[in-house]
N, C-alpha and C. Protein backbone atom coordinates (compact mmCIF):
# COMPACT_ATOMS: atom_id res chain seq x y z
N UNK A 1 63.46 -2.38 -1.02
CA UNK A 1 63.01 -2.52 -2.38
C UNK A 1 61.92 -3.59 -2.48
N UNK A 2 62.22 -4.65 -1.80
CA UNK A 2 61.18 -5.94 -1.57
C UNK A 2 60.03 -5.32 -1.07
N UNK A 3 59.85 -4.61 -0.17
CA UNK A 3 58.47 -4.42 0.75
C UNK A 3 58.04 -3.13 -0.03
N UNK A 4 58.77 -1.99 -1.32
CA UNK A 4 58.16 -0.97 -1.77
C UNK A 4 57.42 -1.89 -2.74
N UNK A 5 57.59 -3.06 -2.94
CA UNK A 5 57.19 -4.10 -4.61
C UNK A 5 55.67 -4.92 -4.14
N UNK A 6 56.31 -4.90 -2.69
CA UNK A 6 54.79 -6.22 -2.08
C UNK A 6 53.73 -4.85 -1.72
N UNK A 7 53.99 -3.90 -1.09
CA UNK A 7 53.01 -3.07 -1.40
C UNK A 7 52.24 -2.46 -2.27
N UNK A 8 52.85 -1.81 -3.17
CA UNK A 8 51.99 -1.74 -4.67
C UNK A 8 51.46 -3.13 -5.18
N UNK A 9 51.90 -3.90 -4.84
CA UNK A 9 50.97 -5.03 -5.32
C UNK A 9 49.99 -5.28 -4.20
N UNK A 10 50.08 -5.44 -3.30
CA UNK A 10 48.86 -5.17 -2.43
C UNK A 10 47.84 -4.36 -2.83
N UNK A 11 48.11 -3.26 -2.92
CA UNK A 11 47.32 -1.83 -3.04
C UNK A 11 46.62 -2.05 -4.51
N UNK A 12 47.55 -2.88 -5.62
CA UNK A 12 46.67 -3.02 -6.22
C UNK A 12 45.89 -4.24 -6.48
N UNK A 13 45.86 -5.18 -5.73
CA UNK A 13 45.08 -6.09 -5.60
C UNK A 13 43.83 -5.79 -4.84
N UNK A 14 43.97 -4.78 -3.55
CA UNK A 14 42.65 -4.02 -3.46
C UNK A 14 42.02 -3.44 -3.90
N UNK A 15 42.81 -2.27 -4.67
CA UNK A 15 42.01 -1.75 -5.53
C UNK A 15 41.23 -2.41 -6.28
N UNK A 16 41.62 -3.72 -7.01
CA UNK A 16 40.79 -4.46 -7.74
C UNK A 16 39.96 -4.92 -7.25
N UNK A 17 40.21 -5.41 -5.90
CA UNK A 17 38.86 -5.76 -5.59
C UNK A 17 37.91 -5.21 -4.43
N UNK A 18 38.31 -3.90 -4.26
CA UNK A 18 37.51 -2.79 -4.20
C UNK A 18 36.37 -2.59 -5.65
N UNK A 19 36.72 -2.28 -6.80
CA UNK A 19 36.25 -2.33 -7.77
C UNK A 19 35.61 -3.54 -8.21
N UNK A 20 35.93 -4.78 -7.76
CA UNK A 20 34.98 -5.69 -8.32
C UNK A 20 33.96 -5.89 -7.67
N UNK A 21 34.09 -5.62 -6.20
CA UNK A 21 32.76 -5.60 -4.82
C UNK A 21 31.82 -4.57 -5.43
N UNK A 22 32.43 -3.43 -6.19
CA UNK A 22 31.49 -2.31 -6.37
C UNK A 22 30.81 -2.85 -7.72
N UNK A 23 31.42 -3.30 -9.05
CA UNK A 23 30.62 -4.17 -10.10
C UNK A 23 29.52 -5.10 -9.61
N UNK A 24 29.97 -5.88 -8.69
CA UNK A 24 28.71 -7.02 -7.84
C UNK A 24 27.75 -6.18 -7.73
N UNK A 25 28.42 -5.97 -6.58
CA UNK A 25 26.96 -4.53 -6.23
C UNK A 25 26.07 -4.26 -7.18
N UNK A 26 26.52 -3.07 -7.52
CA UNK A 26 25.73 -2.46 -9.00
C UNK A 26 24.78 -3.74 -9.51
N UNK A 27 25.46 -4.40 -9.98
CA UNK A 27 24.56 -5.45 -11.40
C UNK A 27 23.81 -6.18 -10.47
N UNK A 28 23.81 -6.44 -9.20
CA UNK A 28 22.94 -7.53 -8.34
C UNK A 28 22.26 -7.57 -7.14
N UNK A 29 21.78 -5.96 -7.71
CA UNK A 29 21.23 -4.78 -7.56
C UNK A 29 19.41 -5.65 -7.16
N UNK A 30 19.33 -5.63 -5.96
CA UNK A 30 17.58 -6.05 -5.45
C UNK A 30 16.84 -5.52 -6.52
N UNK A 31 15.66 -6.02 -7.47
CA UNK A 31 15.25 -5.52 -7.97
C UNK A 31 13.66 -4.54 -7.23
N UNK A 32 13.14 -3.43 -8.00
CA UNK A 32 12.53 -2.72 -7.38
C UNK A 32 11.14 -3.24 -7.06
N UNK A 33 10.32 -2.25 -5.43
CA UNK A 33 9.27 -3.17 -5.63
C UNK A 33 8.26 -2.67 -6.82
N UNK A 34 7.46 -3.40 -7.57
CA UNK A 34 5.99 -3.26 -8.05
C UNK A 34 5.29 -1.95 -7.88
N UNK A 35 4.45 -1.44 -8.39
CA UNK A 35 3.78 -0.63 -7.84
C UNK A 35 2.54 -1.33 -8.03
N UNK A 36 1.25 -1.04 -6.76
CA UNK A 36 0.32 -1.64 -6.52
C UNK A 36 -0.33 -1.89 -8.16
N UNK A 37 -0.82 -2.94 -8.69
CA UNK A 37 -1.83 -3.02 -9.55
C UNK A 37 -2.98 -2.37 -9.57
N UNK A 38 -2.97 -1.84 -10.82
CA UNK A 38 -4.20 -0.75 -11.21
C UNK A 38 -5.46 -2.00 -11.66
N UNK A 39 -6.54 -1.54 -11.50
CA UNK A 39 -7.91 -2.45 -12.34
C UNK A 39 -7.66 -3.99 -12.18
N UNK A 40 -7.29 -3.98 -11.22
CA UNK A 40 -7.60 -5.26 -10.75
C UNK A 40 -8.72 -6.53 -10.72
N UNK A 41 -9.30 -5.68 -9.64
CA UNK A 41 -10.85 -6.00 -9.08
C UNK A 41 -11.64 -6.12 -10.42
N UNK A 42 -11.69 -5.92 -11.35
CA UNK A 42 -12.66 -6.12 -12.39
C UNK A 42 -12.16 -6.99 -13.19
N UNK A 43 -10.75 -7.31 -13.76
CA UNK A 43 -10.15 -8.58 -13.87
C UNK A 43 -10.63 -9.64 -12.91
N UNK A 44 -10.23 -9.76 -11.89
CA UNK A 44 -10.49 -11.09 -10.83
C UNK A 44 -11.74 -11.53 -10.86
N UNK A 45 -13.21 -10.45 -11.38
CA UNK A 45 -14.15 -10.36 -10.62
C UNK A 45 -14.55 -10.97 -12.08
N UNK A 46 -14.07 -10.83 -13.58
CA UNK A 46 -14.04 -11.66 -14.66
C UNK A 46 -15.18 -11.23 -15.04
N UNK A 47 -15.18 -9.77 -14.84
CA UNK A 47 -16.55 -8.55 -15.72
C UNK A 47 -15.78 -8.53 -16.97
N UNK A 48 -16.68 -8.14 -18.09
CA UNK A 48 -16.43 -8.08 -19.29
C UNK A 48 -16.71 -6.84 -20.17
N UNK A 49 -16.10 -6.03 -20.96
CA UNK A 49 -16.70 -5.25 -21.39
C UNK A 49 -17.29 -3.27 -20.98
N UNK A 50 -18.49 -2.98 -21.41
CA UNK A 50 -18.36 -1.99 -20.57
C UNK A 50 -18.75 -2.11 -18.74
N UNK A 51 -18.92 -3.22 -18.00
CA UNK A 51 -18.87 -3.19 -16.93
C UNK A 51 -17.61 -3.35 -16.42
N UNK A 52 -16.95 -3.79 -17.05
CA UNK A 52 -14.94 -3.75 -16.77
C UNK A 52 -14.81 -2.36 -16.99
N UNK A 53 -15.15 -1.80 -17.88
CA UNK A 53 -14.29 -0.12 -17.70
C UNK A 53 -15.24 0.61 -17.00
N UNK A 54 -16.37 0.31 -16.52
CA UNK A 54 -17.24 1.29 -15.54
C UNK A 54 -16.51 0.83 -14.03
N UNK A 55 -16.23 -0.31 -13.65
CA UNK A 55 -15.51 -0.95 -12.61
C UNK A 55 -13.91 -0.27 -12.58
N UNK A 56 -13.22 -0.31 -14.01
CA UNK A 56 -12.21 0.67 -13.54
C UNK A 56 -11.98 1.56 -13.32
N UNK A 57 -13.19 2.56 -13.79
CA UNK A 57 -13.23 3.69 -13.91
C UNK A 57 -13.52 3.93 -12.36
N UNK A 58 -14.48 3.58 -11.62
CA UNK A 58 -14.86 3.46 -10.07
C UNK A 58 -13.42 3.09 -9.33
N UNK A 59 -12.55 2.08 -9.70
CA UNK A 59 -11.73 1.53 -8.95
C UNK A 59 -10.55 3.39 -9.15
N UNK A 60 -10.45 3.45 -10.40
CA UNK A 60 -9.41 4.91 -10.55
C UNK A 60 -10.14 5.83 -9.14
N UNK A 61 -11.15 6.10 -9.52
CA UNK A 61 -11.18 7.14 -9.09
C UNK A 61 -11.57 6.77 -7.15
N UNK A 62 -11.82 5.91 -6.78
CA UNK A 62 -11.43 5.34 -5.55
C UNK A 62 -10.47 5.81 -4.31
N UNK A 63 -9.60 5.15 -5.76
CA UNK A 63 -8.11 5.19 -5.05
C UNK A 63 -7.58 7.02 -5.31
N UNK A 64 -8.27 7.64 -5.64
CA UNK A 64 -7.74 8.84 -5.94
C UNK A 64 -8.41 9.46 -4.66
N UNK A 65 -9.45 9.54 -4.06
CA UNK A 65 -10.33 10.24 -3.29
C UNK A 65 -9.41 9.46 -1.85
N UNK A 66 -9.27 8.39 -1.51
CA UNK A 66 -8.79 7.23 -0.75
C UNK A 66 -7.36 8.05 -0.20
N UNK A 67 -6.50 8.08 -1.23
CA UNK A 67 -5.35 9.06 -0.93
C UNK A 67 -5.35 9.55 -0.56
N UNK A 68 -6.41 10.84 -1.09
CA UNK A 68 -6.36 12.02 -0.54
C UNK A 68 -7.08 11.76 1.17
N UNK A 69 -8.22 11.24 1.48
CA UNK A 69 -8.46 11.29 2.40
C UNK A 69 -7.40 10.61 3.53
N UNK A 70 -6.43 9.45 3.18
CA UNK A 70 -5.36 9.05 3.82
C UNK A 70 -3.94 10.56 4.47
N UNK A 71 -4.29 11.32 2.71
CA UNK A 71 -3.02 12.01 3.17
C UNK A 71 -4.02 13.32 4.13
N UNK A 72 -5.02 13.49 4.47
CA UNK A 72 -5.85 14.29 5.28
C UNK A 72 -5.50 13.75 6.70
N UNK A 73 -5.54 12.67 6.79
CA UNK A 73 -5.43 11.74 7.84
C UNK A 73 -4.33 12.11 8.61
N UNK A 74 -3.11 12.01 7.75
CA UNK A 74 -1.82 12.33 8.41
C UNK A 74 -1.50 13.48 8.25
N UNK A 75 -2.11 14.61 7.91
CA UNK A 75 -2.10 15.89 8.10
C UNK A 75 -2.56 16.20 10.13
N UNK A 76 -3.42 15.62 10.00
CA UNK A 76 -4.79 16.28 11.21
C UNK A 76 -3.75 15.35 12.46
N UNK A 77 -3.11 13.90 11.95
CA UNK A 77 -2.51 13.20 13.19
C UNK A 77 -0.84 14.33 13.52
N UNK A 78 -0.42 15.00 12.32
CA UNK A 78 0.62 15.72 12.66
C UNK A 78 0.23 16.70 13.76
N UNK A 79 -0.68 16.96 13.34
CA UNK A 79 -1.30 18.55 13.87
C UNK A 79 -1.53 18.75 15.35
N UNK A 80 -2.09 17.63 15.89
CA UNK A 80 -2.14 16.52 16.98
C UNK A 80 -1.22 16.07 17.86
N UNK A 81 -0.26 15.82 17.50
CA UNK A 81 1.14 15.32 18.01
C UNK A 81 1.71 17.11 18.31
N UNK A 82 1.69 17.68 17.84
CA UNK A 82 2.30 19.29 17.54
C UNK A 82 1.46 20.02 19.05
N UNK A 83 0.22 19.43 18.99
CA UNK A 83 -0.25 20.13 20.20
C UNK A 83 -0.43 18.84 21.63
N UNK A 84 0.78 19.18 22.19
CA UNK A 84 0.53 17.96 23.00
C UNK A 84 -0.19 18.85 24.58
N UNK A 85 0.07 19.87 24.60
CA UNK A 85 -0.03 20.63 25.72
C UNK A 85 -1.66 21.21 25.75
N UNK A 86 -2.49 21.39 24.46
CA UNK A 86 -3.21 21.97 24.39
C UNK A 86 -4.53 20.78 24.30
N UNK A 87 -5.21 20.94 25.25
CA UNK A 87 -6.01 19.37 24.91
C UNK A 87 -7.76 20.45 24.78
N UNK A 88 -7.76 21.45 24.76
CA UNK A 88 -9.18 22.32 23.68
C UNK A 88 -8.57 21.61 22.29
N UNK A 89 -7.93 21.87 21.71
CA UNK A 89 -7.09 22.16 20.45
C UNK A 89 -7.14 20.79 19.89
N UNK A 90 -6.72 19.78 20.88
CA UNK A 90 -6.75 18.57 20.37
C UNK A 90 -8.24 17.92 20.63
N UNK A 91 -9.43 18.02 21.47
CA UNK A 91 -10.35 17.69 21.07
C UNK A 91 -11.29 18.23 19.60
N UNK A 92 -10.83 19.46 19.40
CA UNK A 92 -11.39 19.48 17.60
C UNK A 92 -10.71 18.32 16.92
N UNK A 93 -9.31 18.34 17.01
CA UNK A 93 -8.51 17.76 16.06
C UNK A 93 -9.56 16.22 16.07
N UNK A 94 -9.63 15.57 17.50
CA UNK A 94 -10.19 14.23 17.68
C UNK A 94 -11.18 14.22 16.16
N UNK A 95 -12.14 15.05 16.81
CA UNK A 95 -13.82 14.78 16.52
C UNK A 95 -13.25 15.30 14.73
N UNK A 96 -12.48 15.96 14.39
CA UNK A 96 -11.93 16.04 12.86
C UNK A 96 -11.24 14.14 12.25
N UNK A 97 -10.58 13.85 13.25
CA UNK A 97 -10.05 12.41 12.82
C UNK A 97 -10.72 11.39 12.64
N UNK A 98 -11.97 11.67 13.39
CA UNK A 98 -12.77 10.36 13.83
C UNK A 98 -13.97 10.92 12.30
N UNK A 99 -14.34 12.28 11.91
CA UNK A 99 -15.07 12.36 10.56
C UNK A 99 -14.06 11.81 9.46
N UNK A 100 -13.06 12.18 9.52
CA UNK A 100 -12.44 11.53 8.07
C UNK A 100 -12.45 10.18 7.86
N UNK A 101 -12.08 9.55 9.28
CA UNK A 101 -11.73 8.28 9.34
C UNK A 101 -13.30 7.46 8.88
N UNK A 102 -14.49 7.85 9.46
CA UNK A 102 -15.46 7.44 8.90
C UNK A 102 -15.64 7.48 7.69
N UNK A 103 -15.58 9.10 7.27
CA UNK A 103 -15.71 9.05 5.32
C UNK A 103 -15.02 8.39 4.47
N UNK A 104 -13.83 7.63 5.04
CA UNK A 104 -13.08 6.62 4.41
C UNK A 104 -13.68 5.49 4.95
N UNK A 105 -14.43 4.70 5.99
CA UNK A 105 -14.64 3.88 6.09
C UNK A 105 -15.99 3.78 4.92
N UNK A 106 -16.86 5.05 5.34
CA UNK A 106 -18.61 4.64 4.27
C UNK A 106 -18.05 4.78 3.03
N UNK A 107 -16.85 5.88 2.00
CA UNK A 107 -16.46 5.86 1.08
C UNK A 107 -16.14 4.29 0.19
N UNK A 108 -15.32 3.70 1.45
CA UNK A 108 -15.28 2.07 0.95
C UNK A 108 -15.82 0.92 1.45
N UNK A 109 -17.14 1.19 1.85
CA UNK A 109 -18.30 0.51 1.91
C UNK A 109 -18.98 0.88 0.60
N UNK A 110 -19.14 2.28 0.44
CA UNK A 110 -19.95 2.56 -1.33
C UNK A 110 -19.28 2.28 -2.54
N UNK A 111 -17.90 2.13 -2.58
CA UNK A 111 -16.96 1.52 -3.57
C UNK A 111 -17.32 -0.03 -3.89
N UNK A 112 -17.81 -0.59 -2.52
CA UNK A 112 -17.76 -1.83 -2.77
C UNK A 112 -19.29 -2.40 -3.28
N UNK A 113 -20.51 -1.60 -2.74
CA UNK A 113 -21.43 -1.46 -2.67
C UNK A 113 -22.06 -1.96 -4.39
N UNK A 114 -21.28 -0.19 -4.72
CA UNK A 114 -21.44 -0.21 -6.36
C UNK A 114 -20.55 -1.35 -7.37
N UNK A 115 -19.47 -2.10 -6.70
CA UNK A 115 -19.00 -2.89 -7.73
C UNK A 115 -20.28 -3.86 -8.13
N UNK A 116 -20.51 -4.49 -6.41
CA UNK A 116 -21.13 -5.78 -6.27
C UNK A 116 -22.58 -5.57 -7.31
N UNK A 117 -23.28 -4.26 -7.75
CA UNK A 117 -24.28 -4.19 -8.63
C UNK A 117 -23.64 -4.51 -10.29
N UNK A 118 -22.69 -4.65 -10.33
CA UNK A 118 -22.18 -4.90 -11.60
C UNK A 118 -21.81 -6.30 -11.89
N UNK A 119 -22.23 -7.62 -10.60
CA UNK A 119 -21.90 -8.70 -10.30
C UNK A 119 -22.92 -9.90 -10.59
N UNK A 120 -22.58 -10.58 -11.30
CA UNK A 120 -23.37 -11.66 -10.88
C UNK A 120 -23.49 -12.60 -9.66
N UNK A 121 -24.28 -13.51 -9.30
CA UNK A 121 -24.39 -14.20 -8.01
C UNK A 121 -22.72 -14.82 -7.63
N UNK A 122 -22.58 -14.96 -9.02
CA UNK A 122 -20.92 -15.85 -8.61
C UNK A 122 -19.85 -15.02 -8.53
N UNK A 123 -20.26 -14.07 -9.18
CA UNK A 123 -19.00 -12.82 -8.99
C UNK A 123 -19.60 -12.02 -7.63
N UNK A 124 -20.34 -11.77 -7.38
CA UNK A 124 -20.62 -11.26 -5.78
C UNK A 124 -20.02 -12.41 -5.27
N UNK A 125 -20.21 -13.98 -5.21
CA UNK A 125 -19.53 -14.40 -3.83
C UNK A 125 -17.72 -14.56 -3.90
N UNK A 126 -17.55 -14.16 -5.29
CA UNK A 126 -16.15 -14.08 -5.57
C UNK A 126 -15.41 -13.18 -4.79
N UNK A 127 -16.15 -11.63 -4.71
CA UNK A 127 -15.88 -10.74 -4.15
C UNK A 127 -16.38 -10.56 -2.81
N UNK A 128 -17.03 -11.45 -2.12
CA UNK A 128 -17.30 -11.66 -0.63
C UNK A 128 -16.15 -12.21 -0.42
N UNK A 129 -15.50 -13.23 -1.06
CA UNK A 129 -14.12 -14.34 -0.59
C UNK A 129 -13.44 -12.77 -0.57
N UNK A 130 -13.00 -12.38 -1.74
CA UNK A 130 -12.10 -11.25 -1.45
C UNK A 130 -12.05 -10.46 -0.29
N UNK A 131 -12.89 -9.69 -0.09
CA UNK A 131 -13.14 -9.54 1.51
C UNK A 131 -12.88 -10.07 2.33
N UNK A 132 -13.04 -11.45 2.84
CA UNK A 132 -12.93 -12.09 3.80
C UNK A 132 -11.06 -12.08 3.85
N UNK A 133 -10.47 -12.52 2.79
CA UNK A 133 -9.38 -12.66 2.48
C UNK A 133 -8.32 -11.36 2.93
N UNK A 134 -8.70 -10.21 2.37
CA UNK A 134 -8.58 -8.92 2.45
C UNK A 134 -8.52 -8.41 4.10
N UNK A 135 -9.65 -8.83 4.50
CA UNK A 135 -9.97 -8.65 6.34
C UNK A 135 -9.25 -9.81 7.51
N UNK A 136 -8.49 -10.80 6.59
CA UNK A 136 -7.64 -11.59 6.78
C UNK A 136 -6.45 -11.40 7.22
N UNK A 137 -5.76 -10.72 6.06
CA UNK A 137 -4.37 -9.68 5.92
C UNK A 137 -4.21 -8.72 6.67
N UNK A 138 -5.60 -7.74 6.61
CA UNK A 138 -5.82 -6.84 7.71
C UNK A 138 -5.08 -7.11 9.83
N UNK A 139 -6.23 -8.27 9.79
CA UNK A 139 -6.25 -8.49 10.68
C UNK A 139 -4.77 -9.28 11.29
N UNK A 140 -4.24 -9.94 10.76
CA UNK A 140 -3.03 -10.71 10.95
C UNK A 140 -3.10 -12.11 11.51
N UNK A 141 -1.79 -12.59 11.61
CA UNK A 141 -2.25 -14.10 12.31
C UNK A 141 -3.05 -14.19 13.33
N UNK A 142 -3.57 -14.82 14.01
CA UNK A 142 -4.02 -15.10 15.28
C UNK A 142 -5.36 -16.16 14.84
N UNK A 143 -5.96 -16.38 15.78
CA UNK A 143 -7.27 -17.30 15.94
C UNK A 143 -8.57 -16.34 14.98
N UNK A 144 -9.43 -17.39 14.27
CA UNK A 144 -10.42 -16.95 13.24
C UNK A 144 -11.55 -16.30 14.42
N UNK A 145 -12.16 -15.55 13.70
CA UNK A 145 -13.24 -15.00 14.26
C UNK A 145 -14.17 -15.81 14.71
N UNK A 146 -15.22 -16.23 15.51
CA UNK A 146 -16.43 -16.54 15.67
C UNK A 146 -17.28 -16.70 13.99
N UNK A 147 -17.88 -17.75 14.11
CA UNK A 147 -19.04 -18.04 12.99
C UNK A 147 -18.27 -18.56 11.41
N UNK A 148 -16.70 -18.71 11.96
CA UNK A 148 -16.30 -18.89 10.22
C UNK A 148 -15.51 -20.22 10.41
């Protein structure tokens, strides 16, 4: 009778705190990440006006072309991996990876191209720091480049 009494009380002292581990949980819950900031660059760059919405309007549509050429990217690298045996097959694929990969590189060379005409001397070197900063992150820790 003693040990049918200490068990239900056991069982329900887990249960409870089965149920209270699962309340924690829930409510203290990581919150989610951010999604990247839209129109940024023309904030920071402290344009005003209609050169702020010609700058966002460039920055929208950027990142829209950018995507797509990213998700091209990992289309052509699937395609690639799929033909490991066939190396005709995979030299198109190459000389296909190495055009996209360029049209995303000159794409955001001309993104940047056209902000910097919307810049004054101090907002161009604002947005040179950015760059540098940007090619910073890129690059990761290690020793600075030559000349800086």
């Amino acid at each position: 009778m003693k040990t049918e009494r200490f068990y239900k009380i056991l069982i329900l002292i887990l249960v409870l705190t089965n149920v209270g581990m699962m309340v924690f949980m829930w409510t203290n819950r990581p919150p989610r990440m951010p999604h990247p900031p839209q129109h940024e660059i023309g904030k920071m760059l402290g344009l005003k006006g209609d050169k702020l919405q010609k700058v966002n309007k460039l920055e929208v549509d950027h990142h829209k072309v950018k995507r797509e050429l990213v998700h091209r990217d990992m289309e052509l690298h699937e395609e690639l991996f799929v033909l490991l045996e066939n190396s005709e097959k995979s030299d198109s694929l190459y000389t296909l990876i190495d055009e996209n990969k360029a049209e995303m590189e000159r794409m955001t060379y001309d993104y940047f191209v056209e902000i910097a005409t919307y810049c004054d001397a101090d907002q161009k070197e604002i947005l040179r720091e950015f760059l540098r900063d940007s090619f910073a992150k890129l690059r990761g820790p290690g020793p600075a480049p030559f000349g800086r």
